[in-house]
Protein backbone atom coordinates (compact mmCIF):
# COMPACT_ATOMS: atom_id res chain seq x y z
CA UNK A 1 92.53 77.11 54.71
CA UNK A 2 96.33 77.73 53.97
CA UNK A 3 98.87 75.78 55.80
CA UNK A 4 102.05 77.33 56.63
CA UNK A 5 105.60 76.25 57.35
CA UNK A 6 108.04 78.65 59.07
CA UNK A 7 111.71 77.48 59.54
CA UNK A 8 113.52 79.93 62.51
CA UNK A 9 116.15 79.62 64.92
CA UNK A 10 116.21 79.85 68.66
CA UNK A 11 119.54 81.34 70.22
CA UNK A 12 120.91 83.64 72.46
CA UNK A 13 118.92 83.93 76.34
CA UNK A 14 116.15 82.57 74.40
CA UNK A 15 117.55 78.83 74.25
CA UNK A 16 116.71 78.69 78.03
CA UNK A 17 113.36 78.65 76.83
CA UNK A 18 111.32 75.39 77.49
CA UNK A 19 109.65 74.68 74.71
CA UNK A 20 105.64 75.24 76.38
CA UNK A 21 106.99 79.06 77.18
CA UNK A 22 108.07 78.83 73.44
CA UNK A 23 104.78 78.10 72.27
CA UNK A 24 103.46 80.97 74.15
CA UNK A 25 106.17 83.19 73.15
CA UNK A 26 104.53 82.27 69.21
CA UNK A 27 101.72 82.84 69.70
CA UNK A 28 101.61 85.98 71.48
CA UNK A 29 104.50 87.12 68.39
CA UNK A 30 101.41 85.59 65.51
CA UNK A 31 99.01 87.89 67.37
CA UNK A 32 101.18 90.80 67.22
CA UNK A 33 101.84 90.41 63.66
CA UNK A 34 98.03 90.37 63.21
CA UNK A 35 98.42 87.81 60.64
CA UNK A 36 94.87 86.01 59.57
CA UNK A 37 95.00 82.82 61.87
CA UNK A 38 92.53 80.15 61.79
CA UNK A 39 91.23 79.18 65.73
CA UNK A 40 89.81 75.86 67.24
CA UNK A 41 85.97 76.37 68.11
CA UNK A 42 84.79 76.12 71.81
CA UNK A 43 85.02 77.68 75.13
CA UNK A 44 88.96 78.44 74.54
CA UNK A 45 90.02 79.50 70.92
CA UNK A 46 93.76 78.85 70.20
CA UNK A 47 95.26 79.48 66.54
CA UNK A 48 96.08 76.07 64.89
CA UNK A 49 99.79 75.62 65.01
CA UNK A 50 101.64 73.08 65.87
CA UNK A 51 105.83 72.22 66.18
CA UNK A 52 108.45 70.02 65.17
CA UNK A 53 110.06 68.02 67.88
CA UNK A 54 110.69 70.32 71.63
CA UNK A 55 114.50 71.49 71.51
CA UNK A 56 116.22 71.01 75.01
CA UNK A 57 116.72 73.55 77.44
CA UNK A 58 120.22 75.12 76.94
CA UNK A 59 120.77 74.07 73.17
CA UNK A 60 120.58 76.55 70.27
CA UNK A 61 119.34 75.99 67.19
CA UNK A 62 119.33 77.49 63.38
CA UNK A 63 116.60 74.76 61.87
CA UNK A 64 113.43 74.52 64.15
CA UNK A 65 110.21 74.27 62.30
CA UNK A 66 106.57 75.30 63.51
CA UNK A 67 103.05 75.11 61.31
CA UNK A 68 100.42 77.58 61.32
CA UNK A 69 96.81 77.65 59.79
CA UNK A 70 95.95 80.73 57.91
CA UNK A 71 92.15 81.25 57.01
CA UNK A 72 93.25 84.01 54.05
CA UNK A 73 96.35 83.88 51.91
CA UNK A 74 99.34 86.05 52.21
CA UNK A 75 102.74 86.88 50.70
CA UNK A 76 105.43 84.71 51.95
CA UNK A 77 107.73 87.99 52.15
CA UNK A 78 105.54 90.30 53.91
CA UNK A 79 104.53 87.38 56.45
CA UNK A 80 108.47 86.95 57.32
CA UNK A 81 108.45 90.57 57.82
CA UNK A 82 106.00 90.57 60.48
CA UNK A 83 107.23 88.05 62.29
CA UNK A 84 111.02 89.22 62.83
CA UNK A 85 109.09 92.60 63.59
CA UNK A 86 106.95 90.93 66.36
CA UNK A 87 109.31 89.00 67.87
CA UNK A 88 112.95 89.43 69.54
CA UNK A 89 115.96 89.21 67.68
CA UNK A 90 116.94 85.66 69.38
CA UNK A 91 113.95 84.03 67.65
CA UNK A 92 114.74 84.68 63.97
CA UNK A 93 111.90 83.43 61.19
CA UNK A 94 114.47 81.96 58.74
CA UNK A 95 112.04 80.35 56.09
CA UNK A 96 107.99 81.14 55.27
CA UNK A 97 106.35 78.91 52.55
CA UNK A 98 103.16 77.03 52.15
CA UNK A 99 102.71 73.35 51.99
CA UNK A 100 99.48 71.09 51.04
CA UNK A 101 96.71 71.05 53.90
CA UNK A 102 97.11 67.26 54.25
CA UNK A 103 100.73 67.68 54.76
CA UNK A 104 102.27 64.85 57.62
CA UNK A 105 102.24 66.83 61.29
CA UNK A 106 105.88 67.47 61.66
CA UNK A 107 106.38 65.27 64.52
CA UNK A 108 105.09 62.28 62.60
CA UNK A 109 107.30 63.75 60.14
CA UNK A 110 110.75 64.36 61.66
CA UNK A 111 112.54 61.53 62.29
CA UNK A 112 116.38 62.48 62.43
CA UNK A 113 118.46 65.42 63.79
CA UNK A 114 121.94 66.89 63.39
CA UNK A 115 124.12 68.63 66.41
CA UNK A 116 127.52 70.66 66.76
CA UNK A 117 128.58 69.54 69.91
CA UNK A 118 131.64 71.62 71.49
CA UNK A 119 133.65 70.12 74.23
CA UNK A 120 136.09 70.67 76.45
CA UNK A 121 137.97 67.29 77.46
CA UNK A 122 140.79 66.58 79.77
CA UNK A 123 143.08 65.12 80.01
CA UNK A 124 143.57 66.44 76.60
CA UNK A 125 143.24 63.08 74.30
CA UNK A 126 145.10 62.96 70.80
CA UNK A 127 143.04 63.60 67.75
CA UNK A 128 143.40 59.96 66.77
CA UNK A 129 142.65 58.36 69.98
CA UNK A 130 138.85 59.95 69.35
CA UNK A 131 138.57 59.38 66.05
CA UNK A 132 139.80 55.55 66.99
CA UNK A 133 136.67 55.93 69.45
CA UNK A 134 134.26 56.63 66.26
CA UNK A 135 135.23 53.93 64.25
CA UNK A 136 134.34 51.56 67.49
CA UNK A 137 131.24 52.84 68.09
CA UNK A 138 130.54 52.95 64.99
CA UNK A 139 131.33 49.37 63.79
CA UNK A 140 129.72 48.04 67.04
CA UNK A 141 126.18 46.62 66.40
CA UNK A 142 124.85 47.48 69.98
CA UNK A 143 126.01 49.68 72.49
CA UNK A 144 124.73 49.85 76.17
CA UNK A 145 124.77 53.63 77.46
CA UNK A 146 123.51 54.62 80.53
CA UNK A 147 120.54 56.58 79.67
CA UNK A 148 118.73 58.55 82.84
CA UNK A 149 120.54 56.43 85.31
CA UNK A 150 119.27 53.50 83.91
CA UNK A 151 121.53 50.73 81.01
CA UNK A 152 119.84 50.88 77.88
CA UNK A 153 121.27 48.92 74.93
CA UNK A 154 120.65 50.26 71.60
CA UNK A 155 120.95 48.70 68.16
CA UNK A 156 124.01 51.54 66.47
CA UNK A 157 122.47 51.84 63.21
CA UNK A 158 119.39 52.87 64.06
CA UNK A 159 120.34 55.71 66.74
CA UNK A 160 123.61 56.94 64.94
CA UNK A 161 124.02 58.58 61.36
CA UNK A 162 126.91 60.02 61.29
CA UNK A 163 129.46 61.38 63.93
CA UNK A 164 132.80 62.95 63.69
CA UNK A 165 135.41 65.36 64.53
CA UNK A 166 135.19 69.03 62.77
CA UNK A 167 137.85 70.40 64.47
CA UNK A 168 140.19 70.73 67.74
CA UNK A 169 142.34 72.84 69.20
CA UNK A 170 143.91 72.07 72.52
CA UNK A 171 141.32 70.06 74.52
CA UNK A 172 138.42 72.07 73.01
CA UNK A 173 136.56 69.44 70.34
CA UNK A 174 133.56 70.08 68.22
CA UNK A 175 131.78 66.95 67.09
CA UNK A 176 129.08 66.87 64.32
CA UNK A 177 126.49 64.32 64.79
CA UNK A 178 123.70 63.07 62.88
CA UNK A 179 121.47 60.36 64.56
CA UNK A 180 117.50 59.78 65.84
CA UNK A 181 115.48 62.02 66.50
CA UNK A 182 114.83 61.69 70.31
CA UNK A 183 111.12 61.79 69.45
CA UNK A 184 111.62 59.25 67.56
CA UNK A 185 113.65 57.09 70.15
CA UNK A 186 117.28 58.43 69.78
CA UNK A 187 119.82 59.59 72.36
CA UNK A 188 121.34 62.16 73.62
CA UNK A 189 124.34 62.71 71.01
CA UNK A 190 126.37 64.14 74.23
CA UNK A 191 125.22 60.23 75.90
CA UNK A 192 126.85 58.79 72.49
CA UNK A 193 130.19 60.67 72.43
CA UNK A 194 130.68 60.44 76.10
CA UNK A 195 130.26 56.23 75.36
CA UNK A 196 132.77 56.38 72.32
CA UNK A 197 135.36 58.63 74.60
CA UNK A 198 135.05 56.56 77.09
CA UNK A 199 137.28 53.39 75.20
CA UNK A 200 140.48 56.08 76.05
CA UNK A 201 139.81 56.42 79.85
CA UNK A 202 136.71 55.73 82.19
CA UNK A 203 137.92 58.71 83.97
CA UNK A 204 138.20 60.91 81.32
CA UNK A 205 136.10 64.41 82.03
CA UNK A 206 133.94 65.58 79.61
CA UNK A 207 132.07 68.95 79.43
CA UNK A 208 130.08 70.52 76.73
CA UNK A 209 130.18 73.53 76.51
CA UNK A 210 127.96 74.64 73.92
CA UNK A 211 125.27 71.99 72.08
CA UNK A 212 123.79 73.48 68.86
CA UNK A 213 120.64 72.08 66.43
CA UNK A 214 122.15 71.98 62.82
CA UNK A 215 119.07 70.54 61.42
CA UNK A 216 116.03 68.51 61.78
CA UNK A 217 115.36 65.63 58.95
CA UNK A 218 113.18 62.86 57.58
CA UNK A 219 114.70 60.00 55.52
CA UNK A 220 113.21 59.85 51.75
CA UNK A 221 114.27 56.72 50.85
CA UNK A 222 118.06 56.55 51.21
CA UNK A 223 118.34 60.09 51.06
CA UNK A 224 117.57 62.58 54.06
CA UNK A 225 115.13 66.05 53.89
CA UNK A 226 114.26 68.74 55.61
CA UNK A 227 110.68 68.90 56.39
């Protein structure tokens, strides 16, 4: 039994896929490239693979990670191959490599996640206003947000990272933000900004345009890893 992890990112039409038609999507794209899959027994065979934490609908991604079960070993290179060949160029197999058999599932794994938020925001706030915002949030202890209609309060440290400003031009901002997993009990990042923005004006409006998955992460100690 060989266990193998494959890093690839989800973009174009294909980050409107929910994340059960993604699984199908995988594992009609592992058939096609014919590689040597181990199956469950029973009445219903399905290869042993298993993913990282689901990706929302409408967010992109360049670090998604997925494990298959191989019952023969084969090159890493060739393996890539057949996978970019078998499935669509919006589904890109970044990363092949093998890891122990007792390796942690990657959801019990994964515990953090980075974004590149872009937003368009108007009345167009000063660059120092928002990065005021940050250093609130950010030195708070708790913050209440209103999660699915519904006040949550949540203790900062544990839900947020990192978050700041890599660049803005006229009222379009992208944010980077590092913070929980939502598997693991985080947030929305768009929840958190839209809380930090709102210390300039309640009535500010706030769209995102485009929400992109930089990375997925465990922490090692003090330090952070990809899985």
């Amino acid at each position: 039994m060989y266990k193998l992890r494959i890093k690839y990112q989800k973009s174009g039409d294909l980050r409107f896929l929910s994340h059960l038609d993604l699984i199908r999507a995988f594992e009609r794209g592992l058939r096609r490239a014919q590689l040597p899959l181990s199956f469950t027994e029973g009445f219903s065979p399905h290869p042993k693979i298993s993913f990282g934490p689901p990706l929302p609908v409408g967010v992109s991604s360049e670090a998604e990670y997925m494990d298959a079960v191989l019952d023969e070993k084969c090159d890493l290179e060739e393996i890539a191959g057949l996978l970019n060949n078998a499935f669509s160029k919006d589904l890109l197999c970044r990363e092949v490599r093998y890891i122990p058999p007792d390796s942690p599932s990657l959801m019990s794994l994964i515990t953090l996640a980075g974004y590149r938020l872009t937003a368009s925001i108007s009345p167009q706030p000063k660059q120092k206003e928002i990065e005021n915002c940050i250093g609130w949030l950010l030195s708070e202890t708790e913050v209440t947000l209103l999660v699915k209609e519904k006040e949550k309060t949540f203790t900062v440290l544990e839900i947020i990272r990192d978050l700041d400003v890599e660049s803005m031009e006229g009222n379009s901002i992208v944010f980077n933000f590092l913070g929980l997993a939502a598997s693991a009990g985080g947030v929305k990042p768009e929840f958190i900004i839209g809380k930090a923005l709102s210390r300039i004006d309640g009535s500010l409006s706030i769209e995102f345009n485009e929400i992109h998955r930089t990375g997925l992460y465990y922490e090692k100690g003090v330090q952070i890893a990809a899985p």
